[in-house]
Protein backbone atom coordinates (compact mmCIF):
# COMPACT_ATOMS: atom_id res chain seq x y z
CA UNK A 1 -77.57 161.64 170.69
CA UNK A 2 -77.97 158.59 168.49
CA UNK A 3 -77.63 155.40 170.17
CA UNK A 4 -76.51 153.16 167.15
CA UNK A 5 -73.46 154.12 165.78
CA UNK A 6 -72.00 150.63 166.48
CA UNK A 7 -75.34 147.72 167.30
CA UNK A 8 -74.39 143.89 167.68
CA UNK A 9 -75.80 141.95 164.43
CA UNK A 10 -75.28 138.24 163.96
CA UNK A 11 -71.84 138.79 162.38
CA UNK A 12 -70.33 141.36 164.93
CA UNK A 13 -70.21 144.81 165.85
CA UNK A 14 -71.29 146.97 163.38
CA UNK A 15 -71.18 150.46 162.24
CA UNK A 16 -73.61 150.70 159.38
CA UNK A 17 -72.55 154.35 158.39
CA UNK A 18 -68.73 153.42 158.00
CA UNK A 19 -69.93 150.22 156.56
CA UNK A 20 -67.54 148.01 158.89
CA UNK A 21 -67.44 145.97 161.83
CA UNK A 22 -64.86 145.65 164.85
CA UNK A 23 -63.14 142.38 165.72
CA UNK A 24 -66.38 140.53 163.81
CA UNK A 25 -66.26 137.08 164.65
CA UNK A 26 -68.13 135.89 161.22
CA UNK A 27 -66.76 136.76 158.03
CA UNK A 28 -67.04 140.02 156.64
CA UNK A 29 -66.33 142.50 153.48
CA UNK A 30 -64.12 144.95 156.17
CA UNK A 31 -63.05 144.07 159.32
CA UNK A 32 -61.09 146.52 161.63
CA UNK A 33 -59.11 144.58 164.68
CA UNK A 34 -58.83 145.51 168.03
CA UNK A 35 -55.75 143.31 168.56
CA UNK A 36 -55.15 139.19 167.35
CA UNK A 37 -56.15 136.51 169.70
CA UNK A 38 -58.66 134.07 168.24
CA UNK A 39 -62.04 135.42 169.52
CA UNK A 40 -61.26 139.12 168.17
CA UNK A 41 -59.54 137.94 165.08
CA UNK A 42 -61.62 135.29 162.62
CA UNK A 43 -60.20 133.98 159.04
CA UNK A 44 -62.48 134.71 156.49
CA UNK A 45 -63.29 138.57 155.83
CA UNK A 46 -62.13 140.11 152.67
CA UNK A 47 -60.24 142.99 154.35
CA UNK A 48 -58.06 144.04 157.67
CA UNK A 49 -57.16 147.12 159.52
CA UNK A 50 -55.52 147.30 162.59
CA UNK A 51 -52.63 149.49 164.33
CA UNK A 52 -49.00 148.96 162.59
CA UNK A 53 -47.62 147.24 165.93
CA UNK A 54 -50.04 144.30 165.26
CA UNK A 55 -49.33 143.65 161.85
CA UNK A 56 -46.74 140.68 162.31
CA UNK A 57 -49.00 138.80 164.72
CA UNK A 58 -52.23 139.18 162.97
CA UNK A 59 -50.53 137.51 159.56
CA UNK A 60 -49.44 134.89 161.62
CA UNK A 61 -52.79 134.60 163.36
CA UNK A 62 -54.54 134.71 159.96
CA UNK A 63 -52.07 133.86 156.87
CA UNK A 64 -49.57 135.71 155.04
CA UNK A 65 -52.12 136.02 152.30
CA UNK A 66 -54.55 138.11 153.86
CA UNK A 67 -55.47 142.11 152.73
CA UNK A 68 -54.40 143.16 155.75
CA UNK A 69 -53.57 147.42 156.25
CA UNK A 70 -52.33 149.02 158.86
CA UNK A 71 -52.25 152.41 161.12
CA UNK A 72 -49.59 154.03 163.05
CA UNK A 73 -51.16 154.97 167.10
CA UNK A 74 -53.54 157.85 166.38
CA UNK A 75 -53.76 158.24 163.07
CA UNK A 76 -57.13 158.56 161.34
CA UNK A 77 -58.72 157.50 158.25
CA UNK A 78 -62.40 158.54 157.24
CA UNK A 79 -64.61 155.33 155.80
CA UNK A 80 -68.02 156.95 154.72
CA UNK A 81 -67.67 159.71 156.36
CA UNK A 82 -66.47 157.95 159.55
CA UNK A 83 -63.39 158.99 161.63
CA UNK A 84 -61.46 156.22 162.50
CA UNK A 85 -59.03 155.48 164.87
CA UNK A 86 -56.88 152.92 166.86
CA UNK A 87 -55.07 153.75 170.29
CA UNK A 88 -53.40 151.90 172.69
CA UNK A 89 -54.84 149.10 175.09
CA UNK A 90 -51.85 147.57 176.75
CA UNK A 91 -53.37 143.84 176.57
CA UNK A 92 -50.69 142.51 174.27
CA UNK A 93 -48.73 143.81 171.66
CA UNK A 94 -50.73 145.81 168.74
CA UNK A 95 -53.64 145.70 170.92
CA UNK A 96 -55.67 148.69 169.92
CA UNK A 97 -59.11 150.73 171.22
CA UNK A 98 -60.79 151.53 168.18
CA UNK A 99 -62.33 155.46 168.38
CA UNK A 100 -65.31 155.70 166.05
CA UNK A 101 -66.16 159.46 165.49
CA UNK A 102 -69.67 160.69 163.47
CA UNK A 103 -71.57 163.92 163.10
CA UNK A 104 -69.64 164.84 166.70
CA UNK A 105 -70.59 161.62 168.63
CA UNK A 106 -67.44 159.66 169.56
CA UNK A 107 -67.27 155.79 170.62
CA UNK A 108 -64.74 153.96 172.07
CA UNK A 109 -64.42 150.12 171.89
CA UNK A 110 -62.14 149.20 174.75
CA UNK A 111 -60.83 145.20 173.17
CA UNK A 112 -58.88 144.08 176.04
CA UNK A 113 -57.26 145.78 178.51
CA UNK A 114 -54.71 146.32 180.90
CA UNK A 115 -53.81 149.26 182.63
CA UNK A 116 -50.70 148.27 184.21
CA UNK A 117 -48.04 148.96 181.79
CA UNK A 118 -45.62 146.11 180.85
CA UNK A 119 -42.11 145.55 178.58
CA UNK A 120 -44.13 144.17 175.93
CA UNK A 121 -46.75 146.23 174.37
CA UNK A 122 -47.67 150.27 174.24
CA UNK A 123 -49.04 151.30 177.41
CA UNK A 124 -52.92 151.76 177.69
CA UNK A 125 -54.01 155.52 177.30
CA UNK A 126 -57.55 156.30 178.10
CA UNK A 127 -59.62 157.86 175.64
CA UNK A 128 -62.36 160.59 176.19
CA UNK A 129 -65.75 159.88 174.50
CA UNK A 130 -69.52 159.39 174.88
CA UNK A 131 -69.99 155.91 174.47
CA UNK A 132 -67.47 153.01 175.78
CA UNK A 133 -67.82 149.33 175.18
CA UNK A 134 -65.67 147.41 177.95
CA UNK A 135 -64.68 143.75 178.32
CA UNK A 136 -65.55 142.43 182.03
CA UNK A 137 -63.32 139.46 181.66
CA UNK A 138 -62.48 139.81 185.32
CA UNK A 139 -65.24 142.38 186.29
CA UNK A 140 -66.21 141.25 190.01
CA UNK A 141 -64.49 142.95 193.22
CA UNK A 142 -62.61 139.38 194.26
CA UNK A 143 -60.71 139.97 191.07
CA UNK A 144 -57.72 142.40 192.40
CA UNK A 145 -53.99 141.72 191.00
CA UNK A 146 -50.92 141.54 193.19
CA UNK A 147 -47.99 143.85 192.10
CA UNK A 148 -46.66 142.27 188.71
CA UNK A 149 -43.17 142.62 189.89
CA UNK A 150 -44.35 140.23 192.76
CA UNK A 151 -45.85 137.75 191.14
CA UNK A 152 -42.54 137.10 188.65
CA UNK A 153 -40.60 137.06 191.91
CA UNK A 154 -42.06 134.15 192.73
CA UNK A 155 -42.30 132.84 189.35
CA UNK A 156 -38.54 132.89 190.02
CA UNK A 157 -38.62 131.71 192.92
CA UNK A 158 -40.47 128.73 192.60
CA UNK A 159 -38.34 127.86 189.28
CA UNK A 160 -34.97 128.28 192.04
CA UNK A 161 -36.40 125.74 193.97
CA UNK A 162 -36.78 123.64 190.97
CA UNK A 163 -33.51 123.70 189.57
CA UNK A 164 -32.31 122.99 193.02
CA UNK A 165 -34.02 119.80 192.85
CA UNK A 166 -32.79 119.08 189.46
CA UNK A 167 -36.21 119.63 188.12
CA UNK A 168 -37.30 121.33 184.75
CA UNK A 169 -40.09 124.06 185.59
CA UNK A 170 -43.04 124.02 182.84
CA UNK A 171 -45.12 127.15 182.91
CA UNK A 172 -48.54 127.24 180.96
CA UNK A 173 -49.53 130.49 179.57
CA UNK A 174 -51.22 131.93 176.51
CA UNK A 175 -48.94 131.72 173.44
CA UNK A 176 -49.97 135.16 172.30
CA UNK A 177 -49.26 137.82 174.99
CA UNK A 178 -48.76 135.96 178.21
CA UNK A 179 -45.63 133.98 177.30
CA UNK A 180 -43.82 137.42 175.77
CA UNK A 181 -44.96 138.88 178.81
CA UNK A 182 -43.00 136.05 181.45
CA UNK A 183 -40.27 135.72 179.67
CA UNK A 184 -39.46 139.71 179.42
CA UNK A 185 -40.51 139.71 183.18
CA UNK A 186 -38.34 137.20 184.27
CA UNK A 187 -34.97 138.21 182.02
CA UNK A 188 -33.42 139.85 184.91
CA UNK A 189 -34.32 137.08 187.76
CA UNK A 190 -33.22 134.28 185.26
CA UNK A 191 -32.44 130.61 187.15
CA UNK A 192 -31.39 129.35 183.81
CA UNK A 193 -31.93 128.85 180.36
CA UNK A 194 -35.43 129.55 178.33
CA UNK A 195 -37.43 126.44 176.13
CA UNK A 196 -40.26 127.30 174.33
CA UNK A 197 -43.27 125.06 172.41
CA UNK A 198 -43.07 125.73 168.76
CA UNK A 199 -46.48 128.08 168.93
CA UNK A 200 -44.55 130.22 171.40
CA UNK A 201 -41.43 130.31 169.41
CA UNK A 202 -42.75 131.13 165.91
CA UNK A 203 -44.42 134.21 168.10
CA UNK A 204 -41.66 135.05 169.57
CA UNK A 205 -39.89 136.38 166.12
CA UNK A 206 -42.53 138.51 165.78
CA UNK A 207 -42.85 140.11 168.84
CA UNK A 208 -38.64 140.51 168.30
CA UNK A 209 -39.26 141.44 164.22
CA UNK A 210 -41.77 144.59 165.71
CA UNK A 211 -39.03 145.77 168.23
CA UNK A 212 -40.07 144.19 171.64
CA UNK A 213 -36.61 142.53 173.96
CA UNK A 214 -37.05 139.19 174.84
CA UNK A 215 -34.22 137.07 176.75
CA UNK A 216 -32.63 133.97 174.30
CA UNK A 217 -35.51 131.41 173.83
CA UNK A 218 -34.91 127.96 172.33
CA UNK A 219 -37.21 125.74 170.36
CA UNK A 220 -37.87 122.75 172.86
CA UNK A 221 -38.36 120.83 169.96
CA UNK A 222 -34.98 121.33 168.55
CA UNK A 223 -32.99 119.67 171.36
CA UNK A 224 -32.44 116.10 171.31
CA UNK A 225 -34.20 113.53 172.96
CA UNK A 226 -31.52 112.79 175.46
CA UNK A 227 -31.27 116.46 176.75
CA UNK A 228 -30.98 117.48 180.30
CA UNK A 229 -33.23 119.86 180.77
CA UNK A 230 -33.11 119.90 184.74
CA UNK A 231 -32.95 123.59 185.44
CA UNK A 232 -34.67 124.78 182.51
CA UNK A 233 -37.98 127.13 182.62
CA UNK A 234 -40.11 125.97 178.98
CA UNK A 235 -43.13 128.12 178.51
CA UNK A 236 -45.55 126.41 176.68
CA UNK A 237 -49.44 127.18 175.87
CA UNK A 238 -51.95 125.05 177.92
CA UNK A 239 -52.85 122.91 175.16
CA UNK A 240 -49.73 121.26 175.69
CA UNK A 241 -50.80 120.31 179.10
CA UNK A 242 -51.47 116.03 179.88
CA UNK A 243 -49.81 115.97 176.43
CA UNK A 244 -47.06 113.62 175.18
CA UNK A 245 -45.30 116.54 173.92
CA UNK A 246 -44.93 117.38 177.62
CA UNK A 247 -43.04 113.84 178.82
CA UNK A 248 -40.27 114.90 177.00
CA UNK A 249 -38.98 116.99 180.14
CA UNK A 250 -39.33 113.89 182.50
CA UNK A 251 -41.30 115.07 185.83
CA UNK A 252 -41.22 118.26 185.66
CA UNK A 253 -42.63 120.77 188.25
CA UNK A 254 -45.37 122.66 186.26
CA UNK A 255 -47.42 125.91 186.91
CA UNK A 256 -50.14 127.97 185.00
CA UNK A 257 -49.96 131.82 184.72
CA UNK A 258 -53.60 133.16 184.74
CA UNK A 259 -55.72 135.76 186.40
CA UNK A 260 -58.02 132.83 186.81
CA UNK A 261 -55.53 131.37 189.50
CA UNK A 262 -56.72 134.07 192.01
CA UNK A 263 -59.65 131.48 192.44
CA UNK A 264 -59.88 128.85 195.24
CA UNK A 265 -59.72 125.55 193.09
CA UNK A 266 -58.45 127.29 190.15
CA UNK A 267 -54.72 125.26 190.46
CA UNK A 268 -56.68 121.74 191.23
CA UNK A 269 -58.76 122.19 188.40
CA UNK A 270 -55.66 122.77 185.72
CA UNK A 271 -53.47 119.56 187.41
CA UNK A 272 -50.75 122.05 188.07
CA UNK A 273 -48.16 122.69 191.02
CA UNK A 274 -48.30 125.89 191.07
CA UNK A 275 -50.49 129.21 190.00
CA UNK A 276 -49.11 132.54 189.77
CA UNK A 277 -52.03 135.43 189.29
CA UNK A 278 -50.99 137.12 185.87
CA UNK A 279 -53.29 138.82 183.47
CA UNK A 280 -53.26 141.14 180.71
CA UNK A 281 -56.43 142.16 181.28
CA UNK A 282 -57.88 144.87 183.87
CA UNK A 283 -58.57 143.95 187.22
CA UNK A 284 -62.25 145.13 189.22
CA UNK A 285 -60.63 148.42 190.65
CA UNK A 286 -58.86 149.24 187.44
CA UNK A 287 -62.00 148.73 185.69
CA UNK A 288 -64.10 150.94 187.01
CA UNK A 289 -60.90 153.62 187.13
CA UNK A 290 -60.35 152.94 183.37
CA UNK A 291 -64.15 153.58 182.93
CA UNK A 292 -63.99 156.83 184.59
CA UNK A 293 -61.33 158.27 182.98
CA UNK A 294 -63.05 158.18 179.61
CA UNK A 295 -65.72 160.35 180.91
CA UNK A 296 -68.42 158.53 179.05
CA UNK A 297 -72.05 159.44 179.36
CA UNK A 298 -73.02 155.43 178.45
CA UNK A 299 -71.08 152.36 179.04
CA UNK A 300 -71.73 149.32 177.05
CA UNK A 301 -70.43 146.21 178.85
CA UNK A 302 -69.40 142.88 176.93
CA UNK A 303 -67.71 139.86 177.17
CA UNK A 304 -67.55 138.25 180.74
CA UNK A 305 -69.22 138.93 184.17
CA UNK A 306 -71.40 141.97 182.32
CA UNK A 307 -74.28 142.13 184.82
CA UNK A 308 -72.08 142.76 188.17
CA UNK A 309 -70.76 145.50 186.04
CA UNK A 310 -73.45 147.00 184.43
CA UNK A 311 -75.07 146.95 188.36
CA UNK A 312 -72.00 148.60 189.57
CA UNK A 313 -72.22 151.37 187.15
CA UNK A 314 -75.94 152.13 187.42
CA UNK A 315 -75.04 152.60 191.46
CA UNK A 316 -72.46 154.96 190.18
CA UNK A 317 -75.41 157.00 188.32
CA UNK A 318 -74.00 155.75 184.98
CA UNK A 319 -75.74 154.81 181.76
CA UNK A 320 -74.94 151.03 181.54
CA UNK A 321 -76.40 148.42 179.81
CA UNK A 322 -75.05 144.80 178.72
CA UNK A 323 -73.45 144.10 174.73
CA UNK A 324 -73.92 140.49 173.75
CA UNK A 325 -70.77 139.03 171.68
CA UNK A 326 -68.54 136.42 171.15
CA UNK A 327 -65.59 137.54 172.85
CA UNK A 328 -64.35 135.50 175.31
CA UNK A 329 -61.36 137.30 176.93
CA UNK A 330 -58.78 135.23 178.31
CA UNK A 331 -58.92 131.79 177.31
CA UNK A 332 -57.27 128.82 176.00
CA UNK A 333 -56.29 130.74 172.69
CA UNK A 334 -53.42 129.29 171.48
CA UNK A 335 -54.59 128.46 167.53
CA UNK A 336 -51.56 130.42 165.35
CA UNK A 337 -52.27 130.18 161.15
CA UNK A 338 -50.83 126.25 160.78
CA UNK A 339 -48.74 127.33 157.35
CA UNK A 340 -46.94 128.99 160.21
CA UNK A 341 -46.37 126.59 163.28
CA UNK A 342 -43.29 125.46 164.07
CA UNK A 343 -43.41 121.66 164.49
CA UNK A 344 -43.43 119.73 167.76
């Protein structure tokens, strides 16, 4: 079997018999996108593809302007000779595995991941194939997630205790993905109303515009200056954090949702309250379970703690070997297209 269907160049991932690269992270003539946070998504290339549920998000990510097409789940398009195809990942919404089939040699490239389903985005599916480039965002055993359903519990918990006090609760989380994800979680455990930053509102509409429920959010920045807002949960991205966007709420009680927060120090290092374990991407045991179930002969690991993994597989008797990229996984990636932000 060939080994170089898809090989890491300076620009990206590249497959130099469909004559395109995944999530590229320099510009490019054709791009196909695993999903549209900032590290998998770059401005510049002359061309887009990714799955029809990420369409909204990626031309806010990137500009109304851009040649962007799109694919329904499964459906395949040949480019060179090369079968194409997205699938779900269940990171956020629209995010996609991209299936790369030629001359009977299949890869997958994982994006991120999350196995866990949630209200938000398409549930991951696994997807059978030879080759399978993972992200390791969180690939080390201490990294093991509570019970979602748990963690917004005490989300709403700790925002009870807040309004009890009078206080407004301030919760950090990625303005792509996270934020639709906490406030969907925590419509039916509600303690009041919902504020939002401006880069969480503008993508709000188009998680709402592509079909997903979210509880009545309001634009922080439309209230007046003079507003109570004791009570209140506002979801903003961390860039807003030690900002004077934030004094606006008084002293409020603020948090950060992260799978980072399952780390000693984690809280004390962001200058928050509170930190409530939440990530959209997979944790150590659902790694290695996702990895499995693709019943792939090599494993290419990228983006995070890859030698742990690529160790852990070669115990298994696995064909594993380390992908240098770009991608970052879950970071402070809050940048939307600025034609687009709503301001604060």
């Amino acid at each position: 079997m060939a080994t170089d269907l898809l090989h890491a160049t300076e620009r990206g991932l590249y497959c130099a018999a469909g004559d395109f690269y995944i999530d590229p992270w320099m510009a490019v003539d054709r791009a196909l996108i695993t999903h549209a946070h900032g590290d998998h998504a770059r401005w510049g290339s002359r061309s887009y593809t990714c799955v029809r549920e990420c369409e909204r998000v990626l031309r806010t990510r990137l500009g109304a302007d851009q040649d962007i097409s799109s694919l329904d789940w499964n459906e395949s398009i040949s480019l060179n000779g090369v079968k194409v195809s997205f699938h779900p990942a269940g990171h956020i919404l629209g995010s996609a595995q991209i299936r790369v089939e030629f001359r009977g040699e299949v890869w997958v490239v994982s994006g991120d991941y999350k196995t866990d389903p949630d209200l938000t985005c398409t549930a991951f599916t696994p997807i059978r194939c030879h080759v399978f480039v993972t992200e390791s965002t969180f690939g080390l055993p201490i990294y093991r997630w509570t019970p979602q359903s748990e963690t917004f519990r005490e989300i709403a918990a700790w925002w009870r205790s807040n309004r009890e006090a009078g206080k407004a609760s301030v919760i950090f989380a990625y303005a792509l993905g996270k934020a639709q994800r906490l406030l969907a979680g925590l419509a039916d455990v509600a303690e009041g109303p919902f504020y939002t930053h401006g880069a969480v509102e503008r993508l709000n509409r188009d998680y709402r515009d592509t079909g997903i429920e979210l509880p009545p959010t309001t634009y922080a920045g439309s209230m007046p200056r003079n507003h109570d807002w004791g009570g209140s949960l506002i979801v903003a991205p961390p860039s807003a954090a030690g900002s004077l966007w934030l004094r606006r709420f008084g002293s409020p009680s603020t948090a950060f949702a992260s799978g980072w927060m399952r780390v000693r120090g984690a809280r004390r290092r962001r200058s928050v309250d509170r930190g409530f374990v939440l990530s959209d991407h997979v944790d150590w045991p659902s790694l290695m379970s996702a990895i499995d179930a693709t019943g792939a002969e090599r494993v290419l690991v990228t983006h995070g703690y890859r030698d742990p993994v690529v160790r852990a597989l070669r115990e298994r008797g696995l064909s594993a070997d380390s992908l240098a990229s770009r991608w970052e996984g879950e970071t402070e990636e809050d940048v939307i297209a600025a034609s687009e932000v709503v301001a604060e």
